[in-house]
Protein backbone atom coordinates (compact mmCIF):
# COMPACT_ATOMS: atom_id res chain seq x y z
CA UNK A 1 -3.84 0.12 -62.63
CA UNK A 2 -0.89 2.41 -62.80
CA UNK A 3 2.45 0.75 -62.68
CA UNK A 4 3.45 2.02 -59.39
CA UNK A 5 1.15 -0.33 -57.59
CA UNK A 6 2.64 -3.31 -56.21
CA UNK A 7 -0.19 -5.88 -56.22
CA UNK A 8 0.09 -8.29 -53.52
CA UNK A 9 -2.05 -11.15 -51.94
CA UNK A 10 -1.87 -12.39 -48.25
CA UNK A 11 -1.77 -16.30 -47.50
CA UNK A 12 -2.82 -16.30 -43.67
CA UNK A 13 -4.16 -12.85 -43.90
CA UNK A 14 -6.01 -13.11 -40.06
CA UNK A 15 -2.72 -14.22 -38.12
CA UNK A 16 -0.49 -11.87 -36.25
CA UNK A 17 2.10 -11.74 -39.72
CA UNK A 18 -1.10 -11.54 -42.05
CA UNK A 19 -3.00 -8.94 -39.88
CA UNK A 20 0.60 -6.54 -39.14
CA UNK A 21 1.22 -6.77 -42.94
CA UNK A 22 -2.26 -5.46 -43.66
CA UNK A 23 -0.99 -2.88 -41.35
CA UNK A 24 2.17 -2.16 -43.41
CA UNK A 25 -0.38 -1.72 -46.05
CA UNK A 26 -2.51 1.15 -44.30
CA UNK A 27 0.50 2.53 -44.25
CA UNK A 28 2.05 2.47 -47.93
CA UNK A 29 -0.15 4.81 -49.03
CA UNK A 30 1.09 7.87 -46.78
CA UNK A 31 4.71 7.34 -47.09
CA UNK A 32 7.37 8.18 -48.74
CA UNK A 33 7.72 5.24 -50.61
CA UNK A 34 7.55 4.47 -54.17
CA UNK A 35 4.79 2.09 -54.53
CA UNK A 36 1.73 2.03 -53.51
CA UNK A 37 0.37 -1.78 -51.69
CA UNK A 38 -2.76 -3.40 -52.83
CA UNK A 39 -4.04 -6.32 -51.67
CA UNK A 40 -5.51 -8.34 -54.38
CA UNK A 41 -5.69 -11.38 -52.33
CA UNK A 42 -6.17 -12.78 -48.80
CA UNK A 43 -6.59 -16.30 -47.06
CA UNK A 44 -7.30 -17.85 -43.63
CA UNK A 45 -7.83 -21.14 -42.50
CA UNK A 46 -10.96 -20.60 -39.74
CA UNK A 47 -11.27 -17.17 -38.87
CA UNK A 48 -14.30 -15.91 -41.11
CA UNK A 49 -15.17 -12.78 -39.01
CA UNK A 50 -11.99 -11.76 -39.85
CA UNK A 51 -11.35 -12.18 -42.83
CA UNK A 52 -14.81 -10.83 -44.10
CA UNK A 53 -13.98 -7.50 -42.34
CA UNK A 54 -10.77 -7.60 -43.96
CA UNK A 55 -12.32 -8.37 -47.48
CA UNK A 56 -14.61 -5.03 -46.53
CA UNK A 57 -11.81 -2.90 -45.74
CA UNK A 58 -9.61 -3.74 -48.69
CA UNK A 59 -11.35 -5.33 -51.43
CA UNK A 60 -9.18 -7.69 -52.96
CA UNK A 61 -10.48 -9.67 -55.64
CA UNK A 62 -10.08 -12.93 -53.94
CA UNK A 63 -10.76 -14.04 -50.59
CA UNK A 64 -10.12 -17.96 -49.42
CA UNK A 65 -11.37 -20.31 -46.55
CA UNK A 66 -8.92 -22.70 -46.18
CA UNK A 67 -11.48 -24.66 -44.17
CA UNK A 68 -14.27 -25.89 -47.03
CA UNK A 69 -17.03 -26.33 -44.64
CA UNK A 70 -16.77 -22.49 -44.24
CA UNK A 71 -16.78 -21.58 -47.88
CA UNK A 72 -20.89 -20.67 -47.74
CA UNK A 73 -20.90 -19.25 -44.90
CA UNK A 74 -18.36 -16.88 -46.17
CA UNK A 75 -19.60 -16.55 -49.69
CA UNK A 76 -23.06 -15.56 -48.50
CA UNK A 77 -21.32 -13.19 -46.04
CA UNK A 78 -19.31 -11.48 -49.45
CA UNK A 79 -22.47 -11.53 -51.43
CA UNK A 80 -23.05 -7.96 -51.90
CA UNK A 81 -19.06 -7.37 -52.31
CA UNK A 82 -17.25 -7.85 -55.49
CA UNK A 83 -14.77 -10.35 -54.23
CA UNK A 84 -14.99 -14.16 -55.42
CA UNK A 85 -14.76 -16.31 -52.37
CA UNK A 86 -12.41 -19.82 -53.06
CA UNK A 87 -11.90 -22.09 -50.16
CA UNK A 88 -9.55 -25.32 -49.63
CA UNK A 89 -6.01 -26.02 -51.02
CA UNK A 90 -6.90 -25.14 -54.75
CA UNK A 91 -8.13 -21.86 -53.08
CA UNK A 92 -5.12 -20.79 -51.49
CA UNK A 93 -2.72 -21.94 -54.47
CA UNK A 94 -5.19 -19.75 -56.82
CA UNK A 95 -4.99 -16.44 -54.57
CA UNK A 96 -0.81 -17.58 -54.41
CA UNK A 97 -1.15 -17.41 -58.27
CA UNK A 98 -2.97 -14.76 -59.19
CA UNK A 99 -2.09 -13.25 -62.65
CA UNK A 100 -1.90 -9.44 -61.43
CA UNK A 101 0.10 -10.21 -58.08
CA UNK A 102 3.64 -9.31 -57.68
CA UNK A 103 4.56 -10.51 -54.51
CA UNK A 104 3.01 -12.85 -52.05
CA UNK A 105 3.52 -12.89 -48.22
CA UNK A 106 3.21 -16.75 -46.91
CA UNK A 107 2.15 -16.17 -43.83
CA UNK A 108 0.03 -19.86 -43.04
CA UNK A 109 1.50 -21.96 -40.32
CA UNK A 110 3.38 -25.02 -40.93
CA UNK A 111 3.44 -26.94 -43.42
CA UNK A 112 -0.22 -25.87 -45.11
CA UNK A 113 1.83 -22.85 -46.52
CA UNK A 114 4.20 -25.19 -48.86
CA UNK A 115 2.20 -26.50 -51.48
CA UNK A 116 0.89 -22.15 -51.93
CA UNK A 117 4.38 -21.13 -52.15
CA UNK A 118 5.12 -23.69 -54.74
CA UNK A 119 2.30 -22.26 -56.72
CA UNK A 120 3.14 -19.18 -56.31
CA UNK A 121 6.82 -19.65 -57.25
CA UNK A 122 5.70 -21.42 -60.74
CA UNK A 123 3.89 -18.48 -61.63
CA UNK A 124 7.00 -16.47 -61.20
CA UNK A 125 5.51 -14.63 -58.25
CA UNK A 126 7.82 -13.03 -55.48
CA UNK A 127 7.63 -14.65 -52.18
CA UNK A 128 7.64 -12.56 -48.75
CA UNK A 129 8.46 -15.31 -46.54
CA UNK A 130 6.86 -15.90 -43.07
CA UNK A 131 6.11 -19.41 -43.05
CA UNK A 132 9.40 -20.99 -42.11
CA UNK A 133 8.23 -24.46 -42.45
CA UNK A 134 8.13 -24.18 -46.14
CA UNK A 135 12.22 -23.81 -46.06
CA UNK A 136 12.95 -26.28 -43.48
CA UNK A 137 10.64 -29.37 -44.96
CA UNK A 138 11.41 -28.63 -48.24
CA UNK A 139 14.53 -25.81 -48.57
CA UNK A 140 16.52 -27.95 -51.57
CA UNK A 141 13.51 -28.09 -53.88
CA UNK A 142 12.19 -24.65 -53.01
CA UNK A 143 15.62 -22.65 -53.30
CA UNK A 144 16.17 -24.90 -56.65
CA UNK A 145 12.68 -23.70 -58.06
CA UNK A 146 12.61 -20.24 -57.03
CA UNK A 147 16.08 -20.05 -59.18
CA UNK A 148 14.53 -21.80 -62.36
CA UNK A 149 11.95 -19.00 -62.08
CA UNK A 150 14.24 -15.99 -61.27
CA UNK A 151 12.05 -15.54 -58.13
CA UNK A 152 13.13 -13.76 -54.89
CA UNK A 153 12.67 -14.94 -51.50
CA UNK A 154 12.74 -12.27 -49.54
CA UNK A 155 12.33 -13.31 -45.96
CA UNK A 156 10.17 -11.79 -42.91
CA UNK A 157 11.40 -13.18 -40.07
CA UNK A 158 13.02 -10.38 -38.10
CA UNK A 159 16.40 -12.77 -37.78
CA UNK A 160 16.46 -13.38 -41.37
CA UNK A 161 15.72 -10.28 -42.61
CA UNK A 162 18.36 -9.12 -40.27
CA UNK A 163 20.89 -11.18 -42.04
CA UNK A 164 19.22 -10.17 -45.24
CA UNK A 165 20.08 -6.54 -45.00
CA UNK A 166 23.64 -7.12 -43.03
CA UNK A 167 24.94 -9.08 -46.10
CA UNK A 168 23.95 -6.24 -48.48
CA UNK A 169 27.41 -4.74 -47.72
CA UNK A 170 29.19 -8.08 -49.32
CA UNK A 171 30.84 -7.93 -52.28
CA UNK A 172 31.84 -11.79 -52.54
CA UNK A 173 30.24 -14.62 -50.82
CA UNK A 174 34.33 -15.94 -49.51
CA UNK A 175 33.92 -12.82 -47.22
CA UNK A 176 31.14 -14.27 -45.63
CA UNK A 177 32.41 -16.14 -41.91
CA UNK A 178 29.38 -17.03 -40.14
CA UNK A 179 26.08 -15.47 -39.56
CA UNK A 180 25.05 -15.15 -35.76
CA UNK A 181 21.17 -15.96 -35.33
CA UNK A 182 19.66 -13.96 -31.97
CA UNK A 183 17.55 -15.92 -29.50
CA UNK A 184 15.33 -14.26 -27.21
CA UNK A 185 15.75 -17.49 -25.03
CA UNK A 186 11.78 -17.35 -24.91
CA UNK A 187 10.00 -17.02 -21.01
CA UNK A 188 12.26 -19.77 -19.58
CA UNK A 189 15.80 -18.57 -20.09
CA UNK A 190 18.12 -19.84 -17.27
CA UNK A 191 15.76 -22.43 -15.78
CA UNK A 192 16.90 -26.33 -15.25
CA UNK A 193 14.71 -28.81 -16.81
CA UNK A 194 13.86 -29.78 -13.30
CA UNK A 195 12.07 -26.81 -13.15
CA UNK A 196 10.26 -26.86 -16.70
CA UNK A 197 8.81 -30.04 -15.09
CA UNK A 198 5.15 -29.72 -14.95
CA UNK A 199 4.85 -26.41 -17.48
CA UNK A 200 1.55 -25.71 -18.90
CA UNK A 201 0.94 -23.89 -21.85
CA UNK A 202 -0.52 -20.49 -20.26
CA UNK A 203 2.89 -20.21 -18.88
CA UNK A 204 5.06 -21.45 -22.34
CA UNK A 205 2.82 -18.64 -24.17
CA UNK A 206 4.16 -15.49 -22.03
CA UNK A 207 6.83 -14.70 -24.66
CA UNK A 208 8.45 -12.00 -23.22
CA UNK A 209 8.99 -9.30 -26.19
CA UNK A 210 7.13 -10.35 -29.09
CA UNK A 211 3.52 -10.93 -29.72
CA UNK A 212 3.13 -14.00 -31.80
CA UNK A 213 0.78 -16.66 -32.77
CA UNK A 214 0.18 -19.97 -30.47
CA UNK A 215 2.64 -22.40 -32.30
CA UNK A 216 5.61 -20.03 -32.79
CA UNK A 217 5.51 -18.53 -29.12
CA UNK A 218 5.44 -22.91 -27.84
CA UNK A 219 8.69 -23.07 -30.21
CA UNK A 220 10.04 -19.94 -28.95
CA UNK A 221 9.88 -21.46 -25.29
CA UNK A 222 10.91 -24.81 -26.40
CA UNK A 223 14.04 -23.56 -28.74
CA UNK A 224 12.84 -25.33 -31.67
CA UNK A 225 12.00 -22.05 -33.29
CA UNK A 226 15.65 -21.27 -33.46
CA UNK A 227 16.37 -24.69 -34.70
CA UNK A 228 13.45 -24.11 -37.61
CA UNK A 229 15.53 -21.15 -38.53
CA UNK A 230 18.57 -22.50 -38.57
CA UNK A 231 17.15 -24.91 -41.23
CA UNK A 232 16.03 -21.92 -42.88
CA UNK A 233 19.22 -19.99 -42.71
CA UNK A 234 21.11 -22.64 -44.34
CA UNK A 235 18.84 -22.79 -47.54
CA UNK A 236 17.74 -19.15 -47.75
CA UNK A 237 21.33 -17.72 -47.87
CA UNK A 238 23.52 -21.01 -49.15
CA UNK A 239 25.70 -21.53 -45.96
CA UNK A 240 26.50 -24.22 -44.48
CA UNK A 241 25.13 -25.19 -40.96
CA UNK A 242 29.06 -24.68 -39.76
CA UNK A 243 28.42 -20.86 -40.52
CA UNK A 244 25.59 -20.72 -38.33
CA UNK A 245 25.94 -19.67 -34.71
CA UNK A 246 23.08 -19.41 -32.47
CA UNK A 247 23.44 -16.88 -29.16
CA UNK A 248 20.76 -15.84 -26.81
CA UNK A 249 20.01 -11.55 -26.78
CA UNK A 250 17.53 -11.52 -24.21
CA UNK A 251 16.31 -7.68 -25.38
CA UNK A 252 15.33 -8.48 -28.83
CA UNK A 253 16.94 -5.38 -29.77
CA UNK A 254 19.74 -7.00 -32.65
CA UNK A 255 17.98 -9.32 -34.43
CA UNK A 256 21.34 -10.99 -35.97
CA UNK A 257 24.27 -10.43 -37.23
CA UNK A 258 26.92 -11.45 -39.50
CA UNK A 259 30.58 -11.68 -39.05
CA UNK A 260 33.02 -11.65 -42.03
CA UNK A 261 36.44 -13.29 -42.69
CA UNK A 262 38.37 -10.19 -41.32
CA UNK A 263 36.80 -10.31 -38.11
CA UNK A 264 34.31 -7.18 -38.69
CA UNK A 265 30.31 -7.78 -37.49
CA UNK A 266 27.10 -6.19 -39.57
CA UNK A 267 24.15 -5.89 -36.64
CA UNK A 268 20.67 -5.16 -37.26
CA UNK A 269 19.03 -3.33 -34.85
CA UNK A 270 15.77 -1.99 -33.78
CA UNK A 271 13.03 -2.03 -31.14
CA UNK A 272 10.77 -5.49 -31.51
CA UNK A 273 8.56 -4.88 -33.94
CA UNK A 274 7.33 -7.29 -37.42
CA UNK A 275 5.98 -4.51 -39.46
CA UNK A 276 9.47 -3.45 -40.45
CA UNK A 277 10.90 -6.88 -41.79
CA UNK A 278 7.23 -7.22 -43.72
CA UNK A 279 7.61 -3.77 -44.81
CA UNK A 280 11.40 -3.64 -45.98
CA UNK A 281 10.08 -7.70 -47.73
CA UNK A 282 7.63 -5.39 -49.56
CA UNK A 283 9.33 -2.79 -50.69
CA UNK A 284 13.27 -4.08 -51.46
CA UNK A 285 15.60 -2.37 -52.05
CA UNK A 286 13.53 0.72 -50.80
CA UNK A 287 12.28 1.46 -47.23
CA UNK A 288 9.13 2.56 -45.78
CA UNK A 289 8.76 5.28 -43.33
CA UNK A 290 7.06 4.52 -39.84
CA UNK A 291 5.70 6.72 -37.08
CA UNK A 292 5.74 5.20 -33.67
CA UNK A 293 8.72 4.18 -31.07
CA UNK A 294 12.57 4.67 -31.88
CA UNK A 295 15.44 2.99 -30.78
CA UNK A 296 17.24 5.28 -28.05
CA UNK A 297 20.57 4.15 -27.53
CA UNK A 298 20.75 6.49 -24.51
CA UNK A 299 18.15 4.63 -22.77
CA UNK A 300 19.05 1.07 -23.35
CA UNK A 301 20.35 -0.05 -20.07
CA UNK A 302 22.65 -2.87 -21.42
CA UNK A 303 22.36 -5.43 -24.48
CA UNK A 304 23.40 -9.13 -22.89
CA UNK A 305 24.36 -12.21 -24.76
CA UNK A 306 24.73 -15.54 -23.54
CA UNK A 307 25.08 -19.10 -25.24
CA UNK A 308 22.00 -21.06 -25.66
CA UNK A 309 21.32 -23.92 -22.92
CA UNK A 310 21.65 -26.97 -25.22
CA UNK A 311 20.57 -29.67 -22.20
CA UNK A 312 17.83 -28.03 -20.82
CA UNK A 313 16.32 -27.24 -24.48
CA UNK A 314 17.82 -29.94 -27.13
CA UNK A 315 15.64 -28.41 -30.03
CA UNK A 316 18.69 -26.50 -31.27
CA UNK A 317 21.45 -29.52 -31.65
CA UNK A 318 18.37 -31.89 -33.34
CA UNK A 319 17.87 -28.94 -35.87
CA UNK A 320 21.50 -28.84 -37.12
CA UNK A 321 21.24 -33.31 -37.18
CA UNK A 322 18.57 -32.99 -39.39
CA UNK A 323 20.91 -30.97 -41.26
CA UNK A 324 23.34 -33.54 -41.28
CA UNK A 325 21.39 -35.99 -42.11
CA UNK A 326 19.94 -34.27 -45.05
CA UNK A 327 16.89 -35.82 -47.10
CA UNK A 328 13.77 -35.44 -45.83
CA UNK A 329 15.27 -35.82 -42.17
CA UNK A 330 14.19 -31.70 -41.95
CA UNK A 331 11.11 -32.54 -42.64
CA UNK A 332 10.38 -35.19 -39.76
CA UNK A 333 11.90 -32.70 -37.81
CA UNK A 334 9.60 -29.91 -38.69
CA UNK A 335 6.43 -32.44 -38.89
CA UNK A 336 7.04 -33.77 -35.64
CA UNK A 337 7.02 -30.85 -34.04
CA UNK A 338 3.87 -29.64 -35.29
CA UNK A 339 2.21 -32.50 -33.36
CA UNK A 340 4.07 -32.40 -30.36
CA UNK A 341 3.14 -28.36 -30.12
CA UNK A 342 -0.91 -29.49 -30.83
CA UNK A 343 -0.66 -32.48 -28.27
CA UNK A 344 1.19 -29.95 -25.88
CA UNK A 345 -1.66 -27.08 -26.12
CA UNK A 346 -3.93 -29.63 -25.60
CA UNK A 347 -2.29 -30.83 -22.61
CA UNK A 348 -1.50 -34.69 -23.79
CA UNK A 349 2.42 -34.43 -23.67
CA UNK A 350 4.44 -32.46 -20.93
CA UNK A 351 6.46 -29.12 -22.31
CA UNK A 352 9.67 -30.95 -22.20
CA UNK A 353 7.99 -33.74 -23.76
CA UNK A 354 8.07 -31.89 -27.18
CA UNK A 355 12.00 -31.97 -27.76
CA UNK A 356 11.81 -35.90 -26.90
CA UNK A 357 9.22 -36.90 -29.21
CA UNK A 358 11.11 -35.06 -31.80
CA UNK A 359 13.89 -36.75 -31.03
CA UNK A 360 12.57 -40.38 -30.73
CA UNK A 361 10.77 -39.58 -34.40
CA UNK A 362 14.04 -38.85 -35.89
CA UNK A 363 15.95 -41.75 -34.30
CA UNK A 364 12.95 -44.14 -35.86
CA UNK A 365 13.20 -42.45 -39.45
CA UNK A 366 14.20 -44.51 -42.30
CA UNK A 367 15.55 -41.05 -44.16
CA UNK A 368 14.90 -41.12 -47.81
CA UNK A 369 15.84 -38.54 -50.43
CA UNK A 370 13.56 -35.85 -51.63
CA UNK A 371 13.27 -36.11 -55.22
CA UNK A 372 9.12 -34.45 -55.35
CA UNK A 373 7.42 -32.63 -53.05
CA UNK A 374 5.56 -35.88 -52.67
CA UNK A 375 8.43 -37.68 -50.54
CA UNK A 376 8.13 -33.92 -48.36
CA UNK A 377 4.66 -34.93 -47.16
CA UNK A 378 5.21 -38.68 -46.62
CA UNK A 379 7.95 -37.48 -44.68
CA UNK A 380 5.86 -35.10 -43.15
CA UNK A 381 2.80 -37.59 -42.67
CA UNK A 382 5.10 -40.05 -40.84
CA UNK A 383 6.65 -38.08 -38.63
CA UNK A 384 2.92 -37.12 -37.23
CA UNK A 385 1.28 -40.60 -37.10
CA UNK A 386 4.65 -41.62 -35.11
CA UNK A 387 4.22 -38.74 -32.62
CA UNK A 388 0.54 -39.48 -32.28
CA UNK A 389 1.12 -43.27 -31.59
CA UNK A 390 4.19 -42.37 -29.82
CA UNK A 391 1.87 -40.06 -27.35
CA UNK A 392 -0.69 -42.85 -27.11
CA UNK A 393 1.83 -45.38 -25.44
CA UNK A 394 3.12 -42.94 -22.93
């Protein structure tokens, strides 16, 4: 294959990140770019339907079923293709590590998509980061291995790759004041938690600008999401959590910004849409070019910012503890959440019942140090056996 191919796999290739970067990819090809995408690797966790039309369309050489009890279903389905079908955890690290693949986009939700990324990372591999969890359970270890393999993380959250291409500009790392994350404030901006009493999860899954998978969308409403990010912030770009500001943008339209020492703020702007974070992840330092909707400064009515509503949604200030607290404190905080979002969807624990079960995990954590990535998941492990039991007893 000629060297301007940029040979990429896809870990949660049938969620909205997975499915908009095999978009980006329909794409490469007709732009004005100067590599080509191909997709030598793709995984889901349930969604077989999917992810056999996907293997159809662009015939990767691996395809993986994170869920083993799928893995003949879907091999039979593949049979007459040329792809080799893998399934469970080994899967998903061996389509992270493939030997031809440049780049991988970690796309899985929660904390599934660490152990991947750490494969992925030891085979030198590039890492297009979507999966946020990986960086908040685990951001030490990660941001220490990615440097003894000279690997980049670029990231693909719209707020970090906001921040990404707003620090381009620096020329020392002493310039650098603050970042300022964006919030969208999620569908329940300016509401009392008197009236988030009694919130079901139709109603906490009307984001109102971005279209987003199940768990991401509850953390949007809830604030944790900005909290996760946070967490990420501090390990992806080396601040620390007292350079990281937080302020609600209801319109989505700057993603963050960055302020430096002599008072001047880098924005990133642009209408809401993930393909362009994926696509600028995929093709640093060049750009892609993209049909569709513009910005149109003459049109935008007015661009608001307000500070985020700590009481009603405590996700944020637990975020920067866990910080504080350091060890595998981020991790508790990630892990519990995860539960408390499940139990949530499935109606067991109350919206604003999510922040407090975080909380009452952390507050009952012994913190310990993380030396492996072992101490990451015991962390991880206890943090969602005490939510469980914790939502048993109420």
């Amino acid at each position: 294959m000629s060297d301007n191919i940029h040979n990429i796999s896809i870990l949660g290739s049938t969620g909205s990140i997975g499915t908009q970067s095999l978009d980006v990819v329909r794409s490469s090809g007709t732009t004005a770019v100067k590599q080509n995408l191909n997709v030598v690797g793709i995984a889901a966790n349930r969604n077989i339907a999917l992810l056999e039309a996907q293997a159809r369309e662009f015939r990767p050489e691996l395809a993986c079923i994170a869920d083993k009890s799928l893995y003949a279903d879907l091999k039979l389905r593949l049979s007459d293709t040329s792809t080799t079908v893998v399934c469970g955890e080994d899967g998903l690290c061996e389509v992270a590590a493939h030997s031809s693949v440049r780049t991988v986009i970690t796309a899985l939700m929660g904390i599934a998509g660490l152990k991947p990324t750490v494969c992925a990372i030891r085979e030198k591999k590039n890492i297009a980061l979507a999966n946020k969890e990986t960086m908040v359970a685990a951001g030490a270890f990660v941001s220490k291995l990615a440097k003894e393999n000279n690997v980049s993380i670029l990231p693909v959250d719209s707020e970090h790759s906001a921040i990404f291409q707003s620090l381009a500009g620096m020329a020392d790392k002493s310039e650098l004041r603050r970042i300022i994350l964006t919030a969208s404030g999620g569908p329940f901006f300016g509401k009392s938690r008197s009236e988030l009493e009694g919130i079901t999860p139709e109603q906490a899954l009307k984001h109102p600008n971005w279209d987003m998978g199940a768990k991401i969308t509850i953390d949007s409403a809830s604030m944790v999401n900005k909290g996760l990010e946070v967490i990420e912030a501090r390990w992806l770009f080396d601040i620390s959590p007292a350079q990281i500001d937080v302020v609600v943008h209801r319109q989505s339209i700057i993603h963050s910004m960055i302020e430096y020492i002599d008072g001047s703020v880098i924005a990133q702007m642009g209408l809401p849409d993930m393909r362009l974070p994926i696509a600028f992840a995929l093709t640093y330092p060049n750009r892609m070019a993209f049909d569709g909707r513009k910005l149109d400064f003459a049109a935008l009515a007015n661009l608001t910012f307000a500070p985020p509503d700590n009481e009603t949604f405590p996700s944020l200030p637990l975020a920067y503890k866990s910080l504080e607290a350091g060890g595998t404190m981020s991790a508790v905080f990630n892990g519990a959440d995860e539960m408390a979002v499940s139990l949530f969807l499935q109606k067991k624990i109350p919206f604003l019942g999510i922040a407090d079960v975080i909380a009452e995990a952390m507050n009952a954590y012994t913190n310990t140090e993380a030396a492996c990535l072992e101490d990451i998941y015991n962390a991880d492990r206890w943090a969602r056996e005490y939510v469980i039991d914790l939502a048993s007893r109420t």
